[in-house]
PDB file of N, CA and C in Angstrom:
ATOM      1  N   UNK A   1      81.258  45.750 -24.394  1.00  0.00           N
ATOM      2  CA  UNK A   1      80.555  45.465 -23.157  1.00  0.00           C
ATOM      3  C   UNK A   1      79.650  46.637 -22.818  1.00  0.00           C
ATOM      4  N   UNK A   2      78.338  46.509 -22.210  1.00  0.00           N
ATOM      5  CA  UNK A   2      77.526  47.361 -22.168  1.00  0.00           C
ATOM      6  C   UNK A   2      77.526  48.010 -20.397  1.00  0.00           C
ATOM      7  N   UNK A   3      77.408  47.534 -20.236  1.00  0.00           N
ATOM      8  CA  UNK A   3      77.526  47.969 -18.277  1.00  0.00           C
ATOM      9  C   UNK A   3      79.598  48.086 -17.900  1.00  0.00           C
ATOM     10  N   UNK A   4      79.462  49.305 -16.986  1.00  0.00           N
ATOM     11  CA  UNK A   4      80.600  49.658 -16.661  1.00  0.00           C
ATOM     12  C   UNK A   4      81.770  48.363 -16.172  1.00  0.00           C
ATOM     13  N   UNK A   5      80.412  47.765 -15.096  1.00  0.00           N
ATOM     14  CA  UNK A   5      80.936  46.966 -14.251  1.00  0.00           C
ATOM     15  C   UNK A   5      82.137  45.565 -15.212  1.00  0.00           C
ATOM     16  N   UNK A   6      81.668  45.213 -16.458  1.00  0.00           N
ATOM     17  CA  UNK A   6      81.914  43.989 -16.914  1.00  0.00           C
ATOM     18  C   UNK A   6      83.232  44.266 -17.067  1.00  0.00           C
ATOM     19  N   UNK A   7      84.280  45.895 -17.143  1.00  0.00           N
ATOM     20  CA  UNK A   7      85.425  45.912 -17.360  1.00  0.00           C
ATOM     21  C   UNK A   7      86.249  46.147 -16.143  1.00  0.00           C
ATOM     22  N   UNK A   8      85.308  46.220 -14.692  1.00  0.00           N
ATOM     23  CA  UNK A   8      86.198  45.963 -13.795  1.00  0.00           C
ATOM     24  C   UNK A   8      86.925  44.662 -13.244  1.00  0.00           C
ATOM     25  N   UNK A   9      88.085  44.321 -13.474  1.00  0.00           N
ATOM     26  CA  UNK A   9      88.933  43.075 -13.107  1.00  0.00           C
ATOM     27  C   UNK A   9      88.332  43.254 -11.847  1.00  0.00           C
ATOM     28  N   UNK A  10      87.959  43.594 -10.747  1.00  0.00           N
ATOM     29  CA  UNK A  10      87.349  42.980  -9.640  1.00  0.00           C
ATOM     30  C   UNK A  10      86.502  42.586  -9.853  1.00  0.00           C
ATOM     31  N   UNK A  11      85.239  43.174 -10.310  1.00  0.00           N
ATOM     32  CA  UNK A  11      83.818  42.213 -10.774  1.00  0.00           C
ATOM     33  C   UNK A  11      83.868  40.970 -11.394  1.00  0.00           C
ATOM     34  N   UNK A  12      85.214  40.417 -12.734  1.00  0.00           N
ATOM     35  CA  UNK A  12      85.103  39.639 -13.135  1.00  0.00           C
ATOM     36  C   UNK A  12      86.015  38.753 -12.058  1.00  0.00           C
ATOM     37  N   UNK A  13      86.992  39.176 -11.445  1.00  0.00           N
ATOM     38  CA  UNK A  13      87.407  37.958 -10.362  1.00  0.00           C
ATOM     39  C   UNK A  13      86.483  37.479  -9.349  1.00  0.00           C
ATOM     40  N   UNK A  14      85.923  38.472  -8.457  1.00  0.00           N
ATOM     41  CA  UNK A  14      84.611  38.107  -7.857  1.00  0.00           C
ATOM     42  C   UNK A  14      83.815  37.218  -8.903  1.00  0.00           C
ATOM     43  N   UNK A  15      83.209  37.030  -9.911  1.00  0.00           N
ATOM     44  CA  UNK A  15      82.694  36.634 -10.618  1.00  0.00           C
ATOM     45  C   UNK A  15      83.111  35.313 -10.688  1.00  0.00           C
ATOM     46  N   UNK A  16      84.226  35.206 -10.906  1.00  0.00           N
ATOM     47  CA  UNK A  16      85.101  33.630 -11.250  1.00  0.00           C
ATOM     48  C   UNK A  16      85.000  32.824 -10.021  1.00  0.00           C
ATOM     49  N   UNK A  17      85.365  33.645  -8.843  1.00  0.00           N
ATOM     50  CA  UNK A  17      85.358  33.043  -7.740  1.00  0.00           C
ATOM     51  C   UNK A  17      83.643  32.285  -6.861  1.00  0.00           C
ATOM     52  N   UNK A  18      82.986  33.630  -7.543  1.00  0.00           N
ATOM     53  CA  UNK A  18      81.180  32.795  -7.305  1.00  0.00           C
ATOM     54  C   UNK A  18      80.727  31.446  -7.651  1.00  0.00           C
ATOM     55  N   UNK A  19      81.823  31.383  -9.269  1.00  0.00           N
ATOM     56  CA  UNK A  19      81.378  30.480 -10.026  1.00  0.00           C
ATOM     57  C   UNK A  19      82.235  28.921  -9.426  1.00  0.00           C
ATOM     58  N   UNK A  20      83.390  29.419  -8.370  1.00  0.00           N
ATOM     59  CA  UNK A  20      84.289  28.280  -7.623  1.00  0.00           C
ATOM     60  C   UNK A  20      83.639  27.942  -6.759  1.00  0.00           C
ATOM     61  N   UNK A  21      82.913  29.144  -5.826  1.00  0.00           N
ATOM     62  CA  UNK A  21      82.255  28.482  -4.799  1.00  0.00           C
ATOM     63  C   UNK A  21      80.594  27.802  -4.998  1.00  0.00           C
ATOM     64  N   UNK A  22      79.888  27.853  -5.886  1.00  0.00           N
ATOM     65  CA  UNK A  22      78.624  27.735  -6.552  1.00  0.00           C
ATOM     66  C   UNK A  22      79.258  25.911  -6.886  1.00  0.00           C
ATOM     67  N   UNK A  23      80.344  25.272  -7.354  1.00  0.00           N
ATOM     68  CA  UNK A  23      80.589  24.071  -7.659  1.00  0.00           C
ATOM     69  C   UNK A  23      80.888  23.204  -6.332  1.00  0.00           C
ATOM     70  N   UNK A  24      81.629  24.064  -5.415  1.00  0.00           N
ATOM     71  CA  UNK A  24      81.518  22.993  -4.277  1.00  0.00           C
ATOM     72  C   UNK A  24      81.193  22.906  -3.808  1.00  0.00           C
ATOM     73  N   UNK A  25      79.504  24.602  -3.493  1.00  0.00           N
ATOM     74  CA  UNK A  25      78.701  24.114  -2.335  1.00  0.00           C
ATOM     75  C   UNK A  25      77.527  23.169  -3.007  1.00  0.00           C
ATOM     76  N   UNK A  26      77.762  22.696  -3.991  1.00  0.00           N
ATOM     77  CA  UNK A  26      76.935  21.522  -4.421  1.00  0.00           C
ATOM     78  C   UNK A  26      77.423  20.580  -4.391  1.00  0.00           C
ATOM     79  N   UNK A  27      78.976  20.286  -3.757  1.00  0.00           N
ATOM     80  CA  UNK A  27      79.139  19.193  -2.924  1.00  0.00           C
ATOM     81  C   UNK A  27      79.017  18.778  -1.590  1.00  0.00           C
ATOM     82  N   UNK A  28      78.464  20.118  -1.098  1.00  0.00           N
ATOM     83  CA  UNK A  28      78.122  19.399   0.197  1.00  0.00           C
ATOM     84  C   UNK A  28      77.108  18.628   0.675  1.00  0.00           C
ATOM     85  N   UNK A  29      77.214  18.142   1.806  1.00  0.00           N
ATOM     86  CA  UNK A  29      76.347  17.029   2.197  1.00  0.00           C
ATOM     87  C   UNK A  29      74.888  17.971   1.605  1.00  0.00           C
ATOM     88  N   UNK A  30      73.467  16.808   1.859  1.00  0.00           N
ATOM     89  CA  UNK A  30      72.629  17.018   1.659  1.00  0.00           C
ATOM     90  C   UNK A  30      71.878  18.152   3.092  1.00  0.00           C
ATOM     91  N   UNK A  31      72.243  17.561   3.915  1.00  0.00           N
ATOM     92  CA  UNK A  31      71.778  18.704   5.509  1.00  0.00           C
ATOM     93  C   UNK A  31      72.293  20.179   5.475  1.00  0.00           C
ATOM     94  N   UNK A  32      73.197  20.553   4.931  1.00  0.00           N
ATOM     95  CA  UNK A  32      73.707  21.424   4.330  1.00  0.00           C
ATOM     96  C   UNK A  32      72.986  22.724   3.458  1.00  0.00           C
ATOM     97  N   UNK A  33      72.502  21.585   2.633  1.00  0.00           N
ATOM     98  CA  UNK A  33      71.668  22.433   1.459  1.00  0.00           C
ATOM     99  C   UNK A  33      70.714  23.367   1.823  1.00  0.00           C
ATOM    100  N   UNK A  34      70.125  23.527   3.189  1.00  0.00           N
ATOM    101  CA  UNK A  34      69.730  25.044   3.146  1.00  0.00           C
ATOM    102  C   UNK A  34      70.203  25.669   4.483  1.00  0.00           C
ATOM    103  N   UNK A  35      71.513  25.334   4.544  1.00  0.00           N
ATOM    104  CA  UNK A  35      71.874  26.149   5.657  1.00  0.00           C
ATOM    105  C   UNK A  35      73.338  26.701   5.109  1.00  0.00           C
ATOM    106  N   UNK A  36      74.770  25.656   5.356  1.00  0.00           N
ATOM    107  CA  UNK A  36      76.077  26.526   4.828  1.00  0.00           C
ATOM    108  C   UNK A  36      76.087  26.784   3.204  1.00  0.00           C
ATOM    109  N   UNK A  37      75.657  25.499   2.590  1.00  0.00           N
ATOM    110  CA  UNK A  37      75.462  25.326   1.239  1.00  0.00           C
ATOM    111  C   UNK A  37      75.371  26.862   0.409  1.00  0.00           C
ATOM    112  N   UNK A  38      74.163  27.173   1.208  1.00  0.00           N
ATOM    113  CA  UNK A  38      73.287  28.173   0.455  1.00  0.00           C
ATOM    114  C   UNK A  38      73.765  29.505   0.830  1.00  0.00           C
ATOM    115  N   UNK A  39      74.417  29.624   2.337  1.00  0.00           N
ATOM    116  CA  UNK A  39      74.693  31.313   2.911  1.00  0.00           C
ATOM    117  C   UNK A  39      76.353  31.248   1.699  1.00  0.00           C
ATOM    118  N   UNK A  40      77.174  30.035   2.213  1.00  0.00           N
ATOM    119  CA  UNK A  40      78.337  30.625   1.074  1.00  0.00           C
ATOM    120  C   UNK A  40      77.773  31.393  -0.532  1.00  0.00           C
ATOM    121  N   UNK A  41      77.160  30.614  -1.097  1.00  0.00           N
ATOM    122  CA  UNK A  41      76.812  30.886  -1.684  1.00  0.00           C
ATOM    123  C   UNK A  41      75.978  32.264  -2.137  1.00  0.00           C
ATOM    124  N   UNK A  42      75.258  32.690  -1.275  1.00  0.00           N
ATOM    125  CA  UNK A  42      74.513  33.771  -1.494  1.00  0.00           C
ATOM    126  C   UNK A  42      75.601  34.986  -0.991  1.00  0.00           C
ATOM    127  N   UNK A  43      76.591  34.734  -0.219  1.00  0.00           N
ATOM    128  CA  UNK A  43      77.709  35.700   0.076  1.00  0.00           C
ATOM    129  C   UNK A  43      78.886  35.815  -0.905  1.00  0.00           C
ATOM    130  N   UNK A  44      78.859  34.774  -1.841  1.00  0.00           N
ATOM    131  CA  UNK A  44      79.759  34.968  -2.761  1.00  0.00           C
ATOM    132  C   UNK A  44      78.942  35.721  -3.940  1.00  0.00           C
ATOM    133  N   UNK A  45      77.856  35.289  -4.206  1.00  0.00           N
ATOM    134  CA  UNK A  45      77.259  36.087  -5.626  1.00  0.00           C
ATOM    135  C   UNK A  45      76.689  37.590  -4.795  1.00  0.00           C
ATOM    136  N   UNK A  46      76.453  37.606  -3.317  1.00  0.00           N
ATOM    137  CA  UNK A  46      76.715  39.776  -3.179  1.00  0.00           C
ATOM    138  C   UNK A  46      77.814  40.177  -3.164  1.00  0.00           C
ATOM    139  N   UNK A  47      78.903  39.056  -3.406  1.00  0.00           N
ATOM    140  CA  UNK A  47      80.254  40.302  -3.955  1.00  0.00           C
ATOM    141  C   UNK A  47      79.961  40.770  -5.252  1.00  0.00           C
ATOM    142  N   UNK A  48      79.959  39.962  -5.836  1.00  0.00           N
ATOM    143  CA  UNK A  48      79.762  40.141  -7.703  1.00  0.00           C
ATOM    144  C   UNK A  48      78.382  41.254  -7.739  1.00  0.00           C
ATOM    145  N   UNK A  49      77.286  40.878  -7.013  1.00  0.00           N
ATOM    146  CA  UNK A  49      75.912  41.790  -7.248  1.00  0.00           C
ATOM    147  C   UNK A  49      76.071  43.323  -6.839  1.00  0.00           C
ATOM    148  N   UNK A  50      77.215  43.579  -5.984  1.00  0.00           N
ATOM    149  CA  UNK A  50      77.127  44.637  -5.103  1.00  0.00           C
ATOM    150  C   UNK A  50      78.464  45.928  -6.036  1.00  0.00           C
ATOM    151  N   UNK A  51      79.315  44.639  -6.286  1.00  0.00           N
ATOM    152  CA  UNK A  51      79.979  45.624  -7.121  1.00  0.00           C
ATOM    153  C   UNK A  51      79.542  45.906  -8.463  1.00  0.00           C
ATOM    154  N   UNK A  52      78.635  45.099  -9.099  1.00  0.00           N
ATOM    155  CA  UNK A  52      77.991  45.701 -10.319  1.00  0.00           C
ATOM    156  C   UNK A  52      76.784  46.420  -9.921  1.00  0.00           C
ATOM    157  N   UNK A  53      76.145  46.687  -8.817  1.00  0.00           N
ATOM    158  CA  UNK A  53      75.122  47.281  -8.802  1.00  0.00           C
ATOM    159  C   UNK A  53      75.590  49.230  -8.322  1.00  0.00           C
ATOM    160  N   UNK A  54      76.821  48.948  -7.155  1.00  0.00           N
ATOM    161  CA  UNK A  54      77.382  50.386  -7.358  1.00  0.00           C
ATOM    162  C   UNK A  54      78.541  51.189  -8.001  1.00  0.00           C
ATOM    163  N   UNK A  55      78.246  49.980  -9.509  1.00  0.00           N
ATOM    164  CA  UNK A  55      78.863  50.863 -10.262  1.00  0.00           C
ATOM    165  C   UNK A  55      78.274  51.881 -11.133  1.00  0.00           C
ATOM    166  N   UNK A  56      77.433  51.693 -11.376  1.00  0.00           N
ATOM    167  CA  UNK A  56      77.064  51.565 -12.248  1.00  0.00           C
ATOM    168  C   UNK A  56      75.648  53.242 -11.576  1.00  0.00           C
ATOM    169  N   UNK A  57      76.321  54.211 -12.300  1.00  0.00           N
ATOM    170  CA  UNK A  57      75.246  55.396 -12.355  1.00  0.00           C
ATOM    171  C   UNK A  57      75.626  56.099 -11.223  1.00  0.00           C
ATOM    172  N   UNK A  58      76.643  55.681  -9.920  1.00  0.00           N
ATOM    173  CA  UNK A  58      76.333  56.281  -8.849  1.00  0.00           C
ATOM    174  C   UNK A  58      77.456  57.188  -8.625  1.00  0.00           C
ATOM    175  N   UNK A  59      77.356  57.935  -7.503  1.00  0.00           N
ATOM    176  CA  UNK A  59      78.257  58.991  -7.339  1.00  0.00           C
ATOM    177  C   UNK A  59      78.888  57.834  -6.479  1.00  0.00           C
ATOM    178  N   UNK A  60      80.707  58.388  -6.602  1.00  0.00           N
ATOM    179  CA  UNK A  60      82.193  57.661  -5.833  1.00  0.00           C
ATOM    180  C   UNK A  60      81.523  57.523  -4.659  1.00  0.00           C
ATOM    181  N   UNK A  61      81.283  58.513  -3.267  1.00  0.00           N
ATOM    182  CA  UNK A  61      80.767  57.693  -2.293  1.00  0.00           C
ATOM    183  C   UNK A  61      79.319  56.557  -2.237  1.00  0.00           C
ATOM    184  N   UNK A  62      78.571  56.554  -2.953  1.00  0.00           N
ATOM    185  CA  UNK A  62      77.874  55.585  -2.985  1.00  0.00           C
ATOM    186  C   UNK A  62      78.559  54.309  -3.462  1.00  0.00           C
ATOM    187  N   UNK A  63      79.244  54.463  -4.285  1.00  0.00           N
ATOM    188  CA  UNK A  63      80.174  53.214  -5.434  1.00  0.00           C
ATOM    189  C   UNK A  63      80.941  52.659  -3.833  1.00  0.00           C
ATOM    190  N   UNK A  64      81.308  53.372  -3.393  1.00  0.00           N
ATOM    191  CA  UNK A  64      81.708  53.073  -1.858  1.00  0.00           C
ATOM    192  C   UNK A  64      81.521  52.595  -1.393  1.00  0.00           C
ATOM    193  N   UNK A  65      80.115  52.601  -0.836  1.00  0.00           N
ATOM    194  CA  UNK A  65      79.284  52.028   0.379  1.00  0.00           C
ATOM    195  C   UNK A  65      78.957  50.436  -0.250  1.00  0.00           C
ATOM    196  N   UNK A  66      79.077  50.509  -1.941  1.00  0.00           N
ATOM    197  CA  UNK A  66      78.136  49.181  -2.258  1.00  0.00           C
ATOM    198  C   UNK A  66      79.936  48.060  -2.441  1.00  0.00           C
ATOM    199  N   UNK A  67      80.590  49.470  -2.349  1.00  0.00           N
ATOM    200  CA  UNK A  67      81.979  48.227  -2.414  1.00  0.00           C
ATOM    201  C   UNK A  67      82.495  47.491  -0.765  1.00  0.00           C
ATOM    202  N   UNK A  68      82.039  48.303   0.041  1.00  0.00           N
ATOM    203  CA  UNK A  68      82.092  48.055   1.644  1.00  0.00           C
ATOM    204  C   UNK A  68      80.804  46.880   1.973  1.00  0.00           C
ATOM    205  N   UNK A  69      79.933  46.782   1.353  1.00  0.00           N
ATOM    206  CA  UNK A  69      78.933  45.587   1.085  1.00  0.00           C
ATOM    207  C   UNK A  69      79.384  44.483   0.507  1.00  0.00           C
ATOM    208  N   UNK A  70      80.573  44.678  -0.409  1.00  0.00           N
ATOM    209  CA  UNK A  70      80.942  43.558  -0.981  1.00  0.00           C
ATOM    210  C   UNK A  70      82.071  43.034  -0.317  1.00  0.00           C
ATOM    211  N   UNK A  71      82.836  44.040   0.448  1.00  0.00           N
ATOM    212  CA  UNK A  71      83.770  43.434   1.040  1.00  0.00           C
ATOM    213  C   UNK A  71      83.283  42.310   2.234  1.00  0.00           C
ATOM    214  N   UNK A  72      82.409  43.226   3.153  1.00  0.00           N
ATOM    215  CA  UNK A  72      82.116  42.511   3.829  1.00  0.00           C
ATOM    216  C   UNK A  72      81.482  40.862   3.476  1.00  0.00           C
ATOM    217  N   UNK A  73      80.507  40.862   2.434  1.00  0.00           N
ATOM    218  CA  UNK A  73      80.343  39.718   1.962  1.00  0.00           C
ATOM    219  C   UNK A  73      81.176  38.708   1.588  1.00  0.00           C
ATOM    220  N   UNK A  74      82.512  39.264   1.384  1.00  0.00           N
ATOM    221  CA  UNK A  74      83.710  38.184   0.933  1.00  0.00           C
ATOM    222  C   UNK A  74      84.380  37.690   2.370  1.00  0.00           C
ATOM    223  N   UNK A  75      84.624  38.490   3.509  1.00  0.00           N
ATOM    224  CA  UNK A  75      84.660  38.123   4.502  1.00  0.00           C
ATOM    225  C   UNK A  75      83.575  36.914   5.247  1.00  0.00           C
ATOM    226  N   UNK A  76      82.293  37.127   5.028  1.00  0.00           N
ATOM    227  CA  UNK A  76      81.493  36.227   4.834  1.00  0.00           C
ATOM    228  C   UNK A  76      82.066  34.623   4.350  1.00  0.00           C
ATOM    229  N   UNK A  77      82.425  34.987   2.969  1.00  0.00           N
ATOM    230  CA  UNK A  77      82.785  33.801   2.661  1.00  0.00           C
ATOM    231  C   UNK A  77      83.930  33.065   2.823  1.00  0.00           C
ATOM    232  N   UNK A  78      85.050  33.732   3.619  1.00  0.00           N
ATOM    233  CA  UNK A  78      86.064  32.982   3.745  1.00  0.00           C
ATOM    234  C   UNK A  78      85.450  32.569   5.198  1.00  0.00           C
ATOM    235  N   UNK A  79      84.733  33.388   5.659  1.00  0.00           N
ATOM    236  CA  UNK A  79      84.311  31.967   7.010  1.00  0.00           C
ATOM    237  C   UNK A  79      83.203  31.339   7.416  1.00  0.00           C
ATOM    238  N   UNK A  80      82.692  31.421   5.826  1.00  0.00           N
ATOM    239  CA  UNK A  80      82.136  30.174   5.720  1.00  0.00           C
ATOM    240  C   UNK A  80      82.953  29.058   5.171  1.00  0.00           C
ATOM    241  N   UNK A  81      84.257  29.369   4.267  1.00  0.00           N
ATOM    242  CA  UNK A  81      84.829  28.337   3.838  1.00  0.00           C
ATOM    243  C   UNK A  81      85.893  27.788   5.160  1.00  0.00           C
ATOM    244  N   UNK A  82      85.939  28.815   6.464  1.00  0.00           N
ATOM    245  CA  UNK A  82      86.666  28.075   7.536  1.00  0.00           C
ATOM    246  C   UNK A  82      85.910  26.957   8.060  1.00  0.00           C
ATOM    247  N   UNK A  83      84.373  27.462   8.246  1.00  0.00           N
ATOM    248  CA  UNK A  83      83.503  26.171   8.494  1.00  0.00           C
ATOM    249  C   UNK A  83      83.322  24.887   7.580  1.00  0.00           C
ATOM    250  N   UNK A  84      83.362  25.542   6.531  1.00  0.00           N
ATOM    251  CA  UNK A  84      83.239  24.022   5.818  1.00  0.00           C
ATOM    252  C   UNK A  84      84.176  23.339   5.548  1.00  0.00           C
ATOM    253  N   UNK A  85      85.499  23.699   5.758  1.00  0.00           N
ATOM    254  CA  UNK A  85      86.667  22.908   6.021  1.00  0.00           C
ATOM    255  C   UNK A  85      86.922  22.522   7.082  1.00  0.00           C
ATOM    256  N   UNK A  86      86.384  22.974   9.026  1.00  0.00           N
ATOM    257  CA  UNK A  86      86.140  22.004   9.666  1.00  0.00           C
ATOM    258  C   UNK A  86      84.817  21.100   9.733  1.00  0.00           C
ATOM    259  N   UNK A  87      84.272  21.159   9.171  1.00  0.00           N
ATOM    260  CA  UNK A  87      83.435  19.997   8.750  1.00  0.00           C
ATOM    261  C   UNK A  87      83.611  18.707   7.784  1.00  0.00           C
ATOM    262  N   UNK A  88      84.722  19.375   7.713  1.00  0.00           N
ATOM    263  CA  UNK A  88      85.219  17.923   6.546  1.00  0.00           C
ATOM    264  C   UNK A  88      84.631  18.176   5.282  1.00  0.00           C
ATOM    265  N   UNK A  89      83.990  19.433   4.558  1.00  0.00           N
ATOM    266  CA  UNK A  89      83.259  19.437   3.263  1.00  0.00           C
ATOM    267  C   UNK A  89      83.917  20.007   1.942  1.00  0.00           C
ATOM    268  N   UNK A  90      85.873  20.452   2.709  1.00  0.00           N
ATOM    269  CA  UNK A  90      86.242  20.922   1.388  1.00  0.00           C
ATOM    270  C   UNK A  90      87.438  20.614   2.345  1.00  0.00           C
ATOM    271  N   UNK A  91      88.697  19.932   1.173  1.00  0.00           N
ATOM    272  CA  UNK A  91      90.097  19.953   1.937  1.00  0.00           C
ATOM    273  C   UNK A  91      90.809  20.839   1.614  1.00  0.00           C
ATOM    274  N   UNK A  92      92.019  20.641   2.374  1.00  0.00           N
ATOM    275  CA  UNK A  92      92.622  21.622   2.099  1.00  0.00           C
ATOM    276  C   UNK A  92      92.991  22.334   0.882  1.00  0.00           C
ATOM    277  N   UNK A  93      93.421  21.546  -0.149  1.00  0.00           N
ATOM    278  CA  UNK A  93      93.770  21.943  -1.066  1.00  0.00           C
ATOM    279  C   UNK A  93      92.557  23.591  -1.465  1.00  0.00           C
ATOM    280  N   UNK A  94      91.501  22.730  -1.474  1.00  0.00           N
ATOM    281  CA  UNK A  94      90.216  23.760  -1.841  1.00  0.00           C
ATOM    282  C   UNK A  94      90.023  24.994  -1.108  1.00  0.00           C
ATOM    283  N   UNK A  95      89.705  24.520   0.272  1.00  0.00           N
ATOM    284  CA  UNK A  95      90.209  25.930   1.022  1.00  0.00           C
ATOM    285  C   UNK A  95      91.011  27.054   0.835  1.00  0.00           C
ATOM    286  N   UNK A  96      92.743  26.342   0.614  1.00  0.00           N
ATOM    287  CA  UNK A  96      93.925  27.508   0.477  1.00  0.00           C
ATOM    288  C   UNK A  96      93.694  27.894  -0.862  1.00  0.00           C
ATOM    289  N   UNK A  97      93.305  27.692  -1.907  1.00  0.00           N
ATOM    290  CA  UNK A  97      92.603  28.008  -3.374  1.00  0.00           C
ATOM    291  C   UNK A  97      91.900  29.212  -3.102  1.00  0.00           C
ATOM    292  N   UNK A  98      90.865  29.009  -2.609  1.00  0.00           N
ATOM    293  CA  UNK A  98      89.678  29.999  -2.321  1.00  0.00           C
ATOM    294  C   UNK A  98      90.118  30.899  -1.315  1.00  0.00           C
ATOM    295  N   UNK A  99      90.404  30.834  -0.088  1.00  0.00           N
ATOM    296  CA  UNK A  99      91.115  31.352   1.108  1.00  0.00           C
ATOM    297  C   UNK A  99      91.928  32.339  -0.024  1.00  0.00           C
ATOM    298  N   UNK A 100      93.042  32.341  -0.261  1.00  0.00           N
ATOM    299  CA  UNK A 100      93.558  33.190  -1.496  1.00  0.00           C
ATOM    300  C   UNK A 100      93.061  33.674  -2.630  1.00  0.00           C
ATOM    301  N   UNK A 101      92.352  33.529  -3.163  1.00  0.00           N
ATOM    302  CA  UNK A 101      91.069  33.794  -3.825  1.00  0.00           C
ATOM    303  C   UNK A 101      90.515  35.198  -3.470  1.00  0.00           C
ATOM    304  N   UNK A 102      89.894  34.946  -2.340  1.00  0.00           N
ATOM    305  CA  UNK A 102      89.033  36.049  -1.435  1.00  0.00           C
ATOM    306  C   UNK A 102      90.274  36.735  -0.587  1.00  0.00           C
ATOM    307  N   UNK A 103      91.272  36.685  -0.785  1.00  0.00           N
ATOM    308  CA  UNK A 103      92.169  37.425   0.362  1.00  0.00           C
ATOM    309  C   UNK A 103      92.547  38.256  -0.936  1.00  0.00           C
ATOM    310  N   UNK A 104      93.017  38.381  -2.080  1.00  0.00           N
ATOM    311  CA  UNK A 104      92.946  38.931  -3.252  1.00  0.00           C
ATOM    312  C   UNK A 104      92.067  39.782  -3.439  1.00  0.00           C
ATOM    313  N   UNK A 105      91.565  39.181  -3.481  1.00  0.00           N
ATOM    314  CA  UNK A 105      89.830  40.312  -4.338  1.00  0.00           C
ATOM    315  C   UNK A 105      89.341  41.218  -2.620  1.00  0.00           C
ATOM    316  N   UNK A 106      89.822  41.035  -1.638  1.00  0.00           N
ATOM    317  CA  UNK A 106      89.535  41.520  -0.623  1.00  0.00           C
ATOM    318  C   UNK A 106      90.869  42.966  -0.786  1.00  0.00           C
ATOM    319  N   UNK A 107      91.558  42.732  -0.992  1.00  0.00           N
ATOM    320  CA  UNK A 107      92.406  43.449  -1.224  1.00  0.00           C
ATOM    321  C   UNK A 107      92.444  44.600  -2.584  1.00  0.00           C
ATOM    322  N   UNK A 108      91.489  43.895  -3.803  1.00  0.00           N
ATOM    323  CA  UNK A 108      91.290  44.511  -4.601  1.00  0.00           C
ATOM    324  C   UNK A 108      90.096  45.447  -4.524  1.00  0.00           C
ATOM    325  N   UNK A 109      89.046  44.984  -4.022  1.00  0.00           N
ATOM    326  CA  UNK A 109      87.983  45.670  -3.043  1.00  0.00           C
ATOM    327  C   UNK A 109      88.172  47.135  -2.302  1.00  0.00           C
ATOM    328  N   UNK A 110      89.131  46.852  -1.547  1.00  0.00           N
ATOM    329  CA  UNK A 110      89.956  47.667  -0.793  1.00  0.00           C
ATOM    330  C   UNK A 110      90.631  48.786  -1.577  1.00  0.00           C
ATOM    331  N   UNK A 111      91.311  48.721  -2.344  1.00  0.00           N
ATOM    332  CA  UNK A 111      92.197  49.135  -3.186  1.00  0.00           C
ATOM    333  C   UNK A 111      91.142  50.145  -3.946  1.00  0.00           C
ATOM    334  N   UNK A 112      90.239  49.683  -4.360  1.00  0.00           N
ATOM    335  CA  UNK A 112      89.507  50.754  -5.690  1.00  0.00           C
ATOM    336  C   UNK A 112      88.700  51.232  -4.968  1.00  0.00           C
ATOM    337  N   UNK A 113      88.152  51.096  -3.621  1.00  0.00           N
ATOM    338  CA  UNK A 113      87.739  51.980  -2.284  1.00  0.00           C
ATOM    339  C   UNK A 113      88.151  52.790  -2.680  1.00  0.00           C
ATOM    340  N   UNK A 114      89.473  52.643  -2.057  1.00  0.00           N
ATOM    341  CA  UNK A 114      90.558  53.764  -1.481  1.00  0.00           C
ATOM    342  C   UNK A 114      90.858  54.819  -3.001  1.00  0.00           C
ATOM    343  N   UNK A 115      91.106  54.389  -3.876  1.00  0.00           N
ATOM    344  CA  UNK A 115      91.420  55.091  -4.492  1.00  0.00           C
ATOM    345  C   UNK A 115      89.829  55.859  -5.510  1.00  0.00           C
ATOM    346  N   UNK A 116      88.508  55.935  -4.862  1.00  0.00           N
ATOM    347  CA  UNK A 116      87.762  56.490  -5.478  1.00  0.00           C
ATOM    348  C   UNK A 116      87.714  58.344  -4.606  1.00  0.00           C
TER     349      UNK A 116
END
């Protein structure tokens, strides 16, 4: 692997998880499509963008700041996935999937913070 980032297990779970939420916000309704559709979405791929972008060359507190960007972005997306589960656009099942998902990698986020 050529970039640092591809061997961090957070980048590739973030990664997996972009690729969960990227399938069902293309099930949502059509009115959708440029409003929740698109913010989940663009908040799930700046977790993945943010942790490969400060990994990569920077000094630990910068790697920091771009991992505090990603956290926040995953927060992002679990409430966007609270909204789109009261909207009727993902059931439960999908929700507590993802909801755990991002409570994970929020934690893993956290974790390689702390320990830089």
């Amino acid at each position: 692997m050529a970039f640092r980032f591809e061997n961090l297990v957070v980048w590739q779970k973030a990664f997996e998880l972009s690729d969960e939420v990227d399938k069902i916000a293309k099930s949502f309704p059509k009115i959708e499509m440029f409003s929740l559709a698109t913010q989940i979405k663009r908040a799930s791929d700046s977790v993945v963008l943010n942790i490969a972008e400060g990994s990569t060359g920077q000094t630990k507190p910068e790697f920091a700041r771009f991992l505090t960007y990603a956290l926040r972005s995953a927060i992002e997306v679990v409430s966007c996935l609270f909204l789109a589960k009261k909207r009727g656009y993902i059931n439960d099942e999908t929700f507590t999937a993802l909801y755990s998902g991002y409570e994970s990698l929020s934690k893993m986020i956290t974790s390689l913070k702390n320990s830089l």
